[in-house]
Protein backbone atom coordinates (compact mmCIF):
# COMPACT_ATOMS: atom_id res chain seq x y z
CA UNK A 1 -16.00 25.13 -26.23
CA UNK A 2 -17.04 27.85 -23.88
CA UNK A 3 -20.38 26.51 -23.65
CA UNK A 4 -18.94 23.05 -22.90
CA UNK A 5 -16.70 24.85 -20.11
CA UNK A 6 -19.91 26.38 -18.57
CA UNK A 7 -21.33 23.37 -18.29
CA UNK A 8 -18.90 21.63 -16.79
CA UNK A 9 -18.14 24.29 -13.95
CA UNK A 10 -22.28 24.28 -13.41
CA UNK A 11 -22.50 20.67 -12.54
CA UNK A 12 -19.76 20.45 -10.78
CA UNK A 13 -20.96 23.25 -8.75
CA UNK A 14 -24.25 21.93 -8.62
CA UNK A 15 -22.96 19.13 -7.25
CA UNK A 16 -20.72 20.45 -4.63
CA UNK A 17 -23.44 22.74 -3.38
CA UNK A 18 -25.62 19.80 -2.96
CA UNK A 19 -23.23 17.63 -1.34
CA UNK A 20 -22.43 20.55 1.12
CA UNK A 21 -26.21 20.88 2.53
CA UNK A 22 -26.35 16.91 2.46
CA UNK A 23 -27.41 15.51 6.29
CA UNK A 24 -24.82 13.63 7.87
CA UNK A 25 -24.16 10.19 6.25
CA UNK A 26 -26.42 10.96 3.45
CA UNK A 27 -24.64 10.42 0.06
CA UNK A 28 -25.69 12.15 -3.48
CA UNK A 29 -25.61 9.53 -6.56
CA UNK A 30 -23.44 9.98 -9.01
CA UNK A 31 -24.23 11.88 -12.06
CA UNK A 32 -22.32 10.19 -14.81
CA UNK A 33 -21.86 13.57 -16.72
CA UNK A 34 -19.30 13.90 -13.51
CA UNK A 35 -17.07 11.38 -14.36
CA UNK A 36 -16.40 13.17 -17.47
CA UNK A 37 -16.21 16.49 -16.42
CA UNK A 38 -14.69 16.62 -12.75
CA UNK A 39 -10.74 17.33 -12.45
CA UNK A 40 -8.52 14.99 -12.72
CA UNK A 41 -5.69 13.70 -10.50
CA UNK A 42 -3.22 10.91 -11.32
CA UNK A 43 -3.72 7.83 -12.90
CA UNK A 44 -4.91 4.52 -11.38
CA UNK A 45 -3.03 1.05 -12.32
CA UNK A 46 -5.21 -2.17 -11.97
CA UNK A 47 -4.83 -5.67 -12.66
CA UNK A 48 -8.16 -6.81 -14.52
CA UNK A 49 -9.89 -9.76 -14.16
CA UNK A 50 -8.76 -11.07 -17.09
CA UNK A 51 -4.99 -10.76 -15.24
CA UNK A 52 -3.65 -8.03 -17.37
CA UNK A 53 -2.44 -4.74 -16.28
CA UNK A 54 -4.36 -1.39 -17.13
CA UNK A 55 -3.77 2.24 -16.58
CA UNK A 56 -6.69 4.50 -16.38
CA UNK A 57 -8.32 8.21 -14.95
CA UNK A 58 -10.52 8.58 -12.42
CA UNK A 59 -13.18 8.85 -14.97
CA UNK A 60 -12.80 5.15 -16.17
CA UNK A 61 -12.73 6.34 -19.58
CA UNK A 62 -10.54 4.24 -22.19
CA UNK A 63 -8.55 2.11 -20.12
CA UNK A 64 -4.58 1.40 -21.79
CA UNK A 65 -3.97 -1.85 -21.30
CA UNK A 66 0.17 -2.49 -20.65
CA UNK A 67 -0.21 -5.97 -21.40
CA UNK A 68 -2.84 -8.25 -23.73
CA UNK A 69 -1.43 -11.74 -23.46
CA UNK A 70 -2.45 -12.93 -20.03
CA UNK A 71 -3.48 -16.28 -19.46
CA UNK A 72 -5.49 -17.72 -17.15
CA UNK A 73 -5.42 -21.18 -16.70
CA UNK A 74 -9.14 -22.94 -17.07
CA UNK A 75 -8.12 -25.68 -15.09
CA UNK A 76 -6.27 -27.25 -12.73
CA UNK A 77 -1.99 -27.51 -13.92
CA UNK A 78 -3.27 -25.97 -17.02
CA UNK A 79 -1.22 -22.86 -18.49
CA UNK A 80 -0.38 -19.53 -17.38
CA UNK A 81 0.52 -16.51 -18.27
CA UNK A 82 -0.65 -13.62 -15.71
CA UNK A 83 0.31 -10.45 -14.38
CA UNK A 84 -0.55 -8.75 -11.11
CA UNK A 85 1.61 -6.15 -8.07
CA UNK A 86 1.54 -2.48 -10.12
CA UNK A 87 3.80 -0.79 -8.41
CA UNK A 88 4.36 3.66 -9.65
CA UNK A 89 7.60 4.94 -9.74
CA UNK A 90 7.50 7.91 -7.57
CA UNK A 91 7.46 10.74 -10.18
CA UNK A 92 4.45 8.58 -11.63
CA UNK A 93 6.38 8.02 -15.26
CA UNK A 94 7.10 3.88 -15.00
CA UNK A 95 4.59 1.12 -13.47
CA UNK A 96 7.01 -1.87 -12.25
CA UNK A 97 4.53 -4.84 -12.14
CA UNK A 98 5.27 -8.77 -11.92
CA UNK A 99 4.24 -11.47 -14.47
CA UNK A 100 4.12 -14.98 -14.32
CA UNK A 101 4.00 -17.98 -17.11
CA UNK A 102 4.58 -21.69 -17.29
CA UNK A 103 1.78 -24.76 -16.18
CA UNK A 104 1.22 -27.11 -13.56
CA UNK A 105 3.93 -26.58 -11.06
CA UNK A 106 6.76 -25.12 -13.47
CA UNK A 107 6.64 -21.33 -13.49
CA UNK A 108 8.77 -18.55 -14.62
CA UNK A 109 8.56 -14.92 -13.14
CA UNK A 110 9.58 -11.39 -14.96
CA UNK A 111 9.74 -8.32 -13.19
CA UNK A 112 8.76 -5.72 -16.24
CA UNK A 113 9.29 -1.94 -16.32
CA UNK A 114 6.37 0.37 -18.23
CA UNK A 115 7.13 3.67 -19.39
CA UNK A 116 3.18 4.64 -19.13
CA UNK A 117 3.46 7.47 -21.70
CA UNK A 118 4.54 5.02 -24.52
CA UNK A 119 2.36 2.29 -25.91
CA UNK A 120 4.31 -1.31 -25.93
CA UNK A 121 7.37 -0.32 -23.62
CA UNK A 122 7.71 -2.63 -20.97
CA UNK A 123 11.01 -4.12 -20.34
CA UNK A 124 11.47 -7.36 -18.86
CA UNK A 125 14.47 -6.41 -15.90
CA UNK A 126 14.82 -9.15 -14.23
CA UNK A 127 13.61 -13.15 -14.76
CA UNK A 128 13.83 -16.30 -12.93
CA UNK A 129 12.49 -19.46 -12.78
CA UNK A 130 13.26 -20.22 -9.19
CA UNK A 131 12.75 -16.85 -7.39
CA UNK A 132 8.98 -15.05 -7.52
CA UNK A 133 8.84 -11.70 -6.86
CA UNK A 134 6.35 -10.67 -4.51
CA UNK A 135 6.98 -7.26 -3.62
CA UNK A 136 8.06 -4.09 -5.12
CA UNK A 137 9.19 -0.59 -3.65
CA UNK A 138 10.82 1.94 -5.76
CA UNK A 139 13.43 3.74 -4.79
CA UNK A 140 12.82 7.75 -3.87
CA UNK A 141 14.85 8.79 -6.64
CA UNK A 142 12.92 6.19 -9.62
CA UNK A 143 16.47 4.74 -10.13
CA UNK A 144 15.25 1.08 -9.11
CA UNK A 145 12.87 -1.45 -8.19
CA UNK A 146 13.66 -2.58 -4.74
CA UNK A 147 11.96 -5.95 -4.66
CA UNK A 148 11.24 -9.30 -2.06
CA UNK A 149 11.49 -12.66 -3.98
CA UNK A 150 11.59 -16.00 -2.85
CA UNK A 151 14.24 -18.05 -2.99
CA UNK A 152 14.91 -21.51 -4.16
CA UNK A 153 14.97 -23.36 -1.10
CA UNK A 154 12.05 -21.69 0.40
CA UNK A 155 13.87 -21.12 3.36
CA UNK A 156 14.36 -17.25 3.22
CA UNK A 157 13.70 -14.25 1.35
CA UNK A 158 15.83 -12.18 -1.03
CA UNK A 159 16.20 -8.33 -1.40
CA UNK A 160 17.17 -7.59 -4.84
CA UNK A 161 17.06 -4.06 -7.13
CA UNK A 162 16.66 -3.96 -10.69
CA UNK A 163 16.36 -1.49 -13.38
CA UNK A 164 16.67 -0.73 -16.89
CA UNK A 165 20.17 -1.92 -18.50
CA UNK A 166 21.74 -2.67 -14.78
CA UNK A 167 21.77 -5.69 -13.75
CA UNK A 168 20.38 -6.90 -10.57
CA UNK A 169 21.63 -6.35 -7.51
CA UNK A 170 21.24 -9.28 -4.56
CA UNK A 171 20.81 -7.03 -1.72
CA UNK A 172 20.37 -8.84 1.46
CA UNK A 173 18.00 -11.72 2.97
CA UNK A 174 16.36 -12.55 5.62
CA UNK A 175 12.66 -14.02 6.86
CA UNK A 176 10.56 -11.91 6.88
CA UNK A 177 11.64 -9.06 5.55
CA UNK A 178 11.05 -5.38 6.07
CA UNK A 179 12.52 -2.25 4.82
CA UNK A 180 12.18 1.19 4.28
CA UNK A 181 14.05 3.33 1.69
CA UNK A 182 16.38 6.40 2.53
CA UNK A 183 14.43 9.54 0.89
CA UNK A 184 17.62 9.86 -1.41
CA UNK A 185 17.64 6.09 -2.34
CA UNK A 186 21.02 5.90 -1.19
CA UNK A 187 20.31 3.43 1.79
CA UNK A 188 17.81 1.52 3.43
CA UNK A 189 17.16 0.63 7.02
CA UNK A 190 16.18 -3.07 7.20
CA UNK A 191 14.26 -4.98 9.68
CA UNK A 192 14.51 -8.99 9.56
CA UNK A 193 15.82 -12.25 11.11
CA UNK A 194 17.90 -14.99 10.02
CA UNK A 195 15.51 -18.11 9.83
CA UNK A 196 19.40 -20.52 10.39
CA UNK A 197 19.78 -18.03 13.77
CA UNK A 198 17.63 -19.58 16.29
CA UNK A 199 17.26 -17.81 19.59
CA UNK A 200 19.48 -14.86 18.15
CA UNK A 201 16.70 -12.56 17.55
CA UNK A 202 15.99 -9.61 14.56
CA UNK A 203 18.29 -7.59 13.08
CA UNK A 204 17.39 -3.77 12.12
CA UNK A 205 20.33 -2.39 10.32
CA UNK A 206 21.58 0.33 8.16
CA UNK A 207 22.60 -1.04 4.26
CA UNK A 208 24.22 1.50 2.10
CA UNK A 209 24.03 0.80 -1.69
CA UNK A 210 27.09 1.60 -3.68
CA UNK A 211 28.87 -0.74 -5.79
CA UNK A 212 28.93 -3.01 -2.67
CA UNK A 213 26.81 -3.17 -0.07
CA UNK A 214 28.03 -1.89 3.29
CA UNK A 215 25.65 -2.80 6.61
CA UNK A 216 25.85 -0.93 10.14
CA UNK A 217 24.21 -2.74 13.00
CA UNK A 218 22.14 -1.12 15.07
CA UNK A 219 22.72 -2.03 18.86
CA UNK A 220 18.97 -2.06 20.15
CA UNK A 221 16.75 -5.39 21.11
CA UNK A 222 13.76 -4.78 18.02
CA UNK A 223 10.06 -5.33 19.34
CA UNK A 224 6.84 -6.39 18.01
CA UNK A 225 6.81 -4.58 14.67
CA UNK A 226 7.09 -5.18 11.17
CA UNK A 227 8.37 -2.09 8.79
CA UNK A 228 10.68 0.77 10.02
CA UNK A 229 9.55 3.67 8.61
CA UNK A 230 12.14 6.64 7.49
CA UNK A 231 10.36 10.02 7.20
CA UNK A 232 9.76 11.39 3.92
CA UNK A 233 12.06 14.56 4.88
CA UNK A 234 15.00 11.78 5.95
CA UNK A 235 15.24 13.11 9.68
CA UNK A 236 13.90 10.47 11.34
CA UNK A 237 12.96 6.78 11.34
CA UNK A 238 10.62 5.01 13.59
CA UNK A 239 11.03 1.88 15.06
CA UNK A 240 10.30 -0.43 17.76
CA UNK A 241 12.14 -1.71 20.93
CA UNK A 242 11.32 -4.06 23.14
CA UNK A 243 11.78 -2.89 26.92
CA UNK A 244 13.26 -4.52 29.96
CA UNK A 245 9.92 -5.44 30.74
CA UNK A 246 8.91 -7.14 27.59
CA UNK A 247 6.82 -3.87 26.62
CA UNK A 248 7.48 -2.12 22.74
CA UNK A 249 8.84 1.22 23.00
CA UNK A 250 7.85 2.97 19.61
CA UNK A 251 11.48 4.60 19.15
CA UNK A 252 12.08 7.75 16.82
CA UNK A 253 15.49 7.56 15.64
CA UNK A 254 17.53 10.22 13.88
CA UNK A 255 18.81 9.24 10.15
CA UNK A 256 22.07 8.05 11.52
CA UNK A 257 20.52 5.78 14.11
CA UNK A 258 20.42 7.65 17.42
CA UNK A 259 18.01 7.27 19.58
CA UNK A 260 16.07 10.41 20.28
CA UNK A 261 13.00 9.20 22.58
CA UNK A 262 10.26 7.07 22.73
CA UNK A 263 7.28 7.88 21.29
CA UNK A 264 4.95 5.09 23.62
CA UNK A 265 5.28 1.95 25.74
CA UNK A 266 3.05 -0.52 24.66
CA UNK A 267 1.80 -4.20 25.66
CA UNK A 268 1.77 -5.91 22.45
CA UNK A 269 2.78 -4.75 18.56
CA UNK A 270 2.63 -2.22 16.61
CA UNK A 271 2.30 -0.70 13.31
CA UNK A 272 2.98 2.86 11.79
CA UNK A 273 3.60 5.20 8.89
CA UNK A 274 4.38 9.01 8.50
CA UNK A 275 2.14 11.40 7.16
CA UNK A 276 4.40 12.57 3.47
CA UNK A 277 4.76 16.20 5.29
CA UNK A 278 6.47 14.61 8.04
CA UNK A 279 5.11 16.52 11.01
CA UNK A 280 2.70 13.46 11.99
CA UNK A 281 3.04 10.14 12.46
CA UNK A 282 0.27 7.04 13.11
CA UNK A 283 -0.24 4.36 14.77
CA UNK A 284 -2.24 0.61 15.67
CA UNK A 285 -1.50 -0.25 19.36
CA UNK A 286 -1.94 -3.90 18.78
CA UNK A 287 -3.12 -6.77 21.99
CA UNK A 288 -0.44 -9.49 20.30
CA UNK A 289 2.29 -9.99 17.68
CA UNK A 290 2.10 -9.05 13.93
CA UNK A 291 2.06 -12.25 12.00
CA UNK A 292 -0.90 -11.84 10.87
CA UNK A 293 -1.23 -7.99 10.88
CA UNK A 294 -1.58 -5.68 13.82
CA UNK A 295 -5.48 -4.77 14.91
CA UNK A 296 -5.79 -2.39 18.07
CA UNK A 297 -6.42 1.62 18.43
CA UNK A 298 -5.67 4.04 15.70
CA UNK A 299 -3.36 6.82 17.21
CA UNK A 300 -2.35 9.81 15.36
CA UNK A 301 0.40 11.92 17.06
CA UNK A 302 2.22 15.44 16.17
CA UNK A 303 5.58 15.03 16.58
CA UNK A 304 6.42 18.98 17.84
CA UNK A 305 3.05 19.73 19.79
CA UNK A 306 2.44 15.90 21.19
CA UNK A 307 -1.45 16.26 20.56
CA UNK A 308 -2.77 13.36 19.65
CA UNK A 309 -6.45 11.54 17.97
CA UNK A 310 -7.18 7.99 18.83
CA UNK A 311 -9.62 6.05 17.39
CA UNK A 312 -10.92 3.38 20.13
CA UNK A 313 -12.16 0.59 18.02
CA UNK A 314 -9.76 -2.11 16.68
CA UNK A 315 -8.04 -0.91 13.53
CA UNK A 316 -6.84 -3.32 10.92
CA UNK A 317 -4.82 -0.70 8.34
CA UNK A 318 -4.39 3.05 7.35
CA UNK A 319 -3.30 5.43 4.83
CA UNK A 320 -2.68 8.92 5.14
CA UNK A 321 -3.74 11.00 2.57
CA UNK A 322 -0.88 13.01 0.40
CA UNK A 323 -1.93 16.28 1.99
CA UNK A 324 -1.34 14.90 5.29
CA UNK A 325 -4.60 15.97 6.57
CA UNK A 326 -7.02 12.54 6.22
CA UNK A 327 -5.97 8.94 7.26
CA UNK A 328 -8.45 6.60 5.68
CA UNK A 329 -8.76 3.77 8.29
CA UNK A 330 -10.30 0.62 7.94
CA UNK A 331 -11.78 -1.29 10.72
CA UNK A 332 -13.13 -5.48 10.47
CA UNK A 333 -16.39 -6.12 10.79
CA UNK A 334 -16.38 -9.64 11.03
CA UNK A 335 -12.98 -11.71 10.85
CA UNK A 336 -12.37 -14.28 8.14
CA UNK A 337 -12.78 -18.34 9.37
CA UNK A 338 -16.31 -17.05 11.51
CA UNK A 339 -18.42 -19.25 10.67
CA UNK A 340 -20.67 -18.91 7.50
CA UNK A 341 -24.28 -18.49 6.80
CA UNK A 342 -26.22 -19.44 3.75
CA UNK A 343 -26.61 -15.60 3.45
CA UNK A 344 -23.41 -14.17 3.94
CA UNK A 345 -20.00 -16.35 3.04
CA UNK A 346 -17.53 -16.33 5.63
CA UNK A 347 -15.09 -13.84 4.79
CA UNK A 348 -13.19 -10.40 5.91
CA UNK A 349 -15.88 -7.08 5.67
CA UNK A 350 -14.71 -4.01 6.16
CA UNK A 351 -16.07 -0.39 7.53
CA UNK A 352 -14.13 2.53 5.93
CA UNK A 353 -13.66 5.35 7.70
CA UNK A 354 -11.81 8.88 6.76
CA UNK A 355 -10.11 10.90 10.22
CA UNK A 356 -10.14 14.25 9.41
CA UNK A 357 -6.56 15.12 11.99
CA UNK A 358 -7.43 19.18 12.49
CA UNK A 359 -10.74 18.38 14.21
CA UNK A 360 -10.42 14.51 15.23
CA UNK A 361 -13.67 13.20 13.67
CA UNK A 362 -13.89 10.77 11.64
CA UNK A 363 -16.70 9.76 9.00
CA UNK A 364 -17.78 6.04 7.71
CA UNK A 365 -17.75 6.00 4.12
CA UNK A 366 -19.17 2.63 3.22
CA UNK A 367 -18.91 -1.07 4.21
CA UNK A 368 -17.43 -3.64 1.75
CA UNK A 369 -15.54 -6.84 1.25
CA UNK A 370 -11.90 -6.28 0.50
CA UNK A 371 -10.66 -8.87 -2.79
CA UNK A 372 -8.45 -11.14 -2.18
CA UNK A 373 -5.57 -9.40 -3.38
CA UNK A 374 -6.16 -6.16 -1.53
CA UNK A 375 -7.34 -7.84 2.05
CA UNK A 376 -4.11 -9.86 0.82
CA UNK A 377 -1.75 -6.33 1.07
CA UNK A 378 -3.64 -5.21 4.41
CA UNK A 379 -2.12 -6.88 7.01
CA UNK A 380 1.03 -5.96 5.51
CA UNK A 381 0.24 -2.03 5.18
CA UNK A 382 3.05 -0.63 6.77
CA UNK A 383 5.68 -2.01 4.81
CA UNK A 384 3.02 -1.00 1.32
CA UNK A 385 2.04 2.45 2.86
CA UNK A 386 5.83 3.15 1.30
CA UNK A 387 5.42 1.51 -1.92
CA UNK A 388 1.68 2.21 -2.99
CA UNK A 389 -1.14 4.49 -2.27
CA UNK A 390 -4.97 4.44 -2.14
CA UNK A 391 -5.37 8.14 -2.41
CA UNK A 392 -5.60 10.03 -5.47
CA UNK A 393 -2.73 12.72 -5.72
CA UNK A 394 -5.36 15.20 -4.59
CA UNK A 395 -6.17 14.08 -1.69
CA UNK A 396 -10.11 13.88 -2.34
CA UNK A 397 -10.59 10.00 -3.55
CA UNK A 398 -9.51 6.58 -2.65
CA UNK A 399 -9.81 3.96 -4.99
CA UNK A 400 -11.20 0.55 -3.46
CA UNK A 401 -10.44 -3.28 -4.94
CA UNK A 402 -13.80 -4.54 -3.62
CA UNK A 403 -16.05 -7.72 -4.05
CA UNK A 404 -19.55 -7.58 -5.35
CA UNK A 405 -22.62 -9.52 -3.79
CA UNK A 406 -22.10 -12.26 -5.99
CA UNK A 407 -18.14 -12.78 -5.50
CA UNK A 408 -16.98 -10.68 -8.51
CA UNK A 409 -14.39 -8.60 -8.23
CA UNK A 410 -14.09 -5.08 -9.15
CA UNK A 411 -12.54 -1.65 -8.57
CA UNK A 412 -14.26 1.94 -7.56
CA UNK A 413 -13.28 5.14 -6.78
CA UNK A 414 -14.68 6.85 -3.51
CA UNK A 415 -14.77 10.33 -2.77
CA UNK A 416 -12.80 11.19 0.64
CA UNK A 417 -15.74 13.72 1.80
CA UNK A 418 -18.34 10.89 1.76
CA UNK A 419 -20.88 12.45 0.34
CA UNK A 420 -21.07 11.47 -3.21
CA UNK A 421 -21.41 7.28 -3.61
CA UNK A 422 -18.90 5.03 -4.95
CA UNK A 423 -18.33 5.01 -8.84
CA UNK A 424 -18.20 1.79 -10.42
CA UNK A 425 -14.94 2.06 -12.46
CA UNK A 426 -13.86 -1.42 -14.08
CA UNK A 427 -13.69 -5.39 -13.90
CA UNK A 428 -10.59 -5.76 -11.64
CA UNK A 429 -8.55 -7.36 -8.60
CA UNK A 430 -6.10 -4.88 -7.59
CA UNK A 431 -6.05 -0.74 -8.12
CA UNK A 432 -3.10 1.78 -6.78
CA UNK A 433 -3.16 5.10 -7.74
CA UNK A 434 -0.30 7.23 -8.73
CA UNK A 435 1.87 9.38 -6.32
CA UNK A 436 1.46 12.28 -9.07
C-alpha cells in the first residue's frame, strides 16, 4: 500500500511539474494512470445516451446508474420512457431529476428524488400528465425541489415545490418565469409577467413560503433581465431597472428590497450571478433583449473596492468557480442558422475560456460544440448558475456536455489550469457536478 501511495504522489507530481514548465497554450496528454490516482472532488450526474441517469467520479470509473428502464422511442409516436434535468441537492446527498413515459403525443411526467448513497431509492414526488417539469432548483436548505412546469393550457408557467412525503405546493405563475431562492429557503424573489396582463409590464416580487404563500410587491419598473440573483450570504439581491431613459440600471438591493445603488446604466440587457463568497459579482452587458440569451462584454466587479475585469468580446454564459476566484466564460464562434458547409454543419461552437479575477487574464481552454441539451441551458445561465454547476467542488475542473466530429454526444472533464487535455469520460447528453 505504501508503494501504491508513492506512486501515486510521483505521477501526480510528475505531472504537475510538467504542466508548470508547459509554454503557453501547450497542453500535456493525459496519462490514464491519472484518472485513477488524482484526488477526487464531488460527483458528476449525467444523463447517458441511452436516456438514463448516472452518477460517477471524476475518474469515470464504474458509473451507478439511478435508473435502467429508459426508453427511447425508435420511431416516430413510438414509446417512451426517458429521463433527463439532474439537478444536486445542495449538501450533494439527493439528485432531483425528471422522467418522462407514454407514446405518440400522450405523455406522463415524474419528478423523482435519489438518495445517491443508496442503490434503488428514488421516489417519485410529484406526477402529472398535463404539466412537464422543466426546471429544477433546490432550495438552500435541501428541504425541496423548487420546480417550472408547464401548464395545461400552454398559456403560462407554474412554480411548484415538492419533496419527500409533502405534497406539492402550487407556488405562483407567470410567463416566463424567474426566481432566485432566499439562502435560508424561506422565500424567494420572483421575476415574471402575466401573459392575460397586456401592457402592464413584469412583476419582481417577494413570496414567502409558509403554509400559505404571502407576496410583497416591489415598487420599481424591471428592465431587460431575466433572473434576480440573491447573494449566497442573503444581503443583497441584484436586479434590473429600467431608467427614465429606457436604459437598465443593474440595481443591488438589500434582502428586504431597498434599493441601495446602481451598479451600471446600460443600453440593452443584462445578465448576472454572484461569485458563492459574495464579495463579487458578474456580468454580460448585452446590445438587445434576452429572449434568446444575453451576448455582450463579460464584466466582473468587487462590490467594496469597485475594481473591475471586462472581457471585450461578446460573451454568451459564465460560471464562477466555487472558490470565487475563476469564471469560466464561454464565447460563440459561429451562431446557429449560419449557413452550412459540407464540412462543418451549421450549428453553435464554442471557445472556452477561464478569467483568472486576481490578475484579469484569461486563458482559452479548447473549442467545442455544446449538445443540444447543454447549448439548450446556456442562454438561460443565470437563472441555472443557482441550480447547477460546471465546476468540480474544487475549483480545478469543469465538466463539458460536448459533441464529437461525427454528431455523438458525450461528456469530459477539463482541467481549469488548461494545461492538461480533456478526458474522455462517458457516452452522454447532459453532466452537472455536485456542489460538494
Amino acid at each position: 500500500m505504501n508503494a501504491l501511495k508513492r506512486l501515486a504522489g510521483l505521477a501526480l507530481a510528475s505531472s504537475a511539474l510538467l504542466a508548470a514548465c508547459l509554454p503557453e497554450g501547450m497542453q500535456v496528454p493525459q496519462d490514464p494512470m491519472l484518472a485513477f490516482l488524482e484526488r477526487k472532488s464531488g460527483q458528476i450526474a449525467y444523463v447517458g445516451r441511452d436516456a438514463n441517469i448516472y452518477v460517477v467520479d471524476q475518474g469515470g470509473r464504474s458509473p451507478t446508474a439511478l435508473t435502467d428502464d429508459a426508453v427511447v422511442p425508435e420511431q416516430e409516436g413510438g414509446r417512451f420512457h426517458v429521463y433527463h434535468l439532474p439537478a444536486w441537492s445542495r449538501d450533494s446527498a439527493r439528485l432531483a431529476f425528471v422522467g418522462l413515459s407514454g407514446q405518440g403525443g400522450d405523455a406522463t411526467s415524474d419528478l423523482y428524488i435519489a438518495d445517491v448513497e443508496v442503490e434503488g431509492a428514488s421516489t417519485s414526488v410529484y406526477r402529472s400528465a398535463l404539466e412537464l417539469p422543466y426546471f429544477l432548483n433546490w432550495s438552500p436548505d435541501n428541504a425541496t425541489v423548487g420546480f417550472l412546469s408547464t401548464s395545461g393550457s400552454n398559456t403560462t408557467q407554474i412554480l411548484q415545490t415538492a419533496a419527500s412525503g409533502r405534497d406539492r405546493l402550487i407556488v405562483d405563475a407567470g410567463a416566463p418565469y424567474y426566481w432566485s431562492w432566499a439562502p435560508d429557503g424561506s422565500a424567494m424573489i420572483v421575476h415574471t409577467a402575466d401573459p392575460a396582463a397586456q401592457g402592464v409590464g413584469d412583476r419582481v416580487a417577494f413570496l414567502t413560503l409558509h403554509d400559505e404563500v404571502a407576496e410583497v410587491g416591489l415598487d420599481f419598473t424591471a428592465g431587460s433581465f431575466q433572473a434576480p440573483a440573491w447573494s449566497p450570504d442573503g444581503n443583497y439581491i441584484l436586479v434590473a431597472e429600467s431608467s427614465e431613459d429606457s436604459s437598465t440600471d443593474l440595481v443591488l438591493l438589500d434582502s428586504a428590497g431597498a434599493r441601495l445603488r446602481s451598479l451600471a446604466q446600460l443600453d440593452g440587457d443584462v445578465a448576472f450571478a454572484w461569485s458563492f463568497d459574495s464579495q463579487l459579482l458578474a456580468y454580460i452587458a448585452g446590445d438587445g433583449s434576452p429572449e434568446v440569451g444575453t451576448l455582450g462584454p463579460l464584466h466582473v466587479l468587487d462590490l467594496d473596492t469597485t475594481k473591475e475585469h471586462i472581457e471585450s468580446r461578446p460573451v454568451f454564459a459564465f460560471f464562477w468557480s466555487p472558490d470565487g476566484r475563476e469564471v469560466a466564460y464561454f464565447v460563440p464562434q459561429r451562431a446557429a442558422g449560419q449557413a452550412e458547409t459540407e464540412e462543418q454543419p451549421s450549428d453553435l461552437i464554442l471557445e472556452l475560456n477561464v478569467l483568472d479575477v486576481d490578475s484579469g487574464e484569461s486563458r482559452v481552454l479548447l473549442t467545442f460544440r455544446p449538445s443540444n441539451q447543454f447549448g439548450e441551458i446556456l442562454p438561460v445561465f443565470d437563472q441555472y448558475h443557482q441550480s447547477a454547476t460546471i465546476w468540480s467542488p474544487d475549483s480545478n475542473n469543469i465538466v463539458l456536455s460536448f459533441l464529437d466530429s461525427e454528431s455523438q454526444p458525450g461528456i469530459a472533464v477539463v482541467a481549469a489550469s488548461g494545461s492538461l487535455e480533456p478526458r474522455y469520460l462517458a457516452e452522454g447528453v447532459l453532466a452537472f457536478w455536485s456542489w460538494k
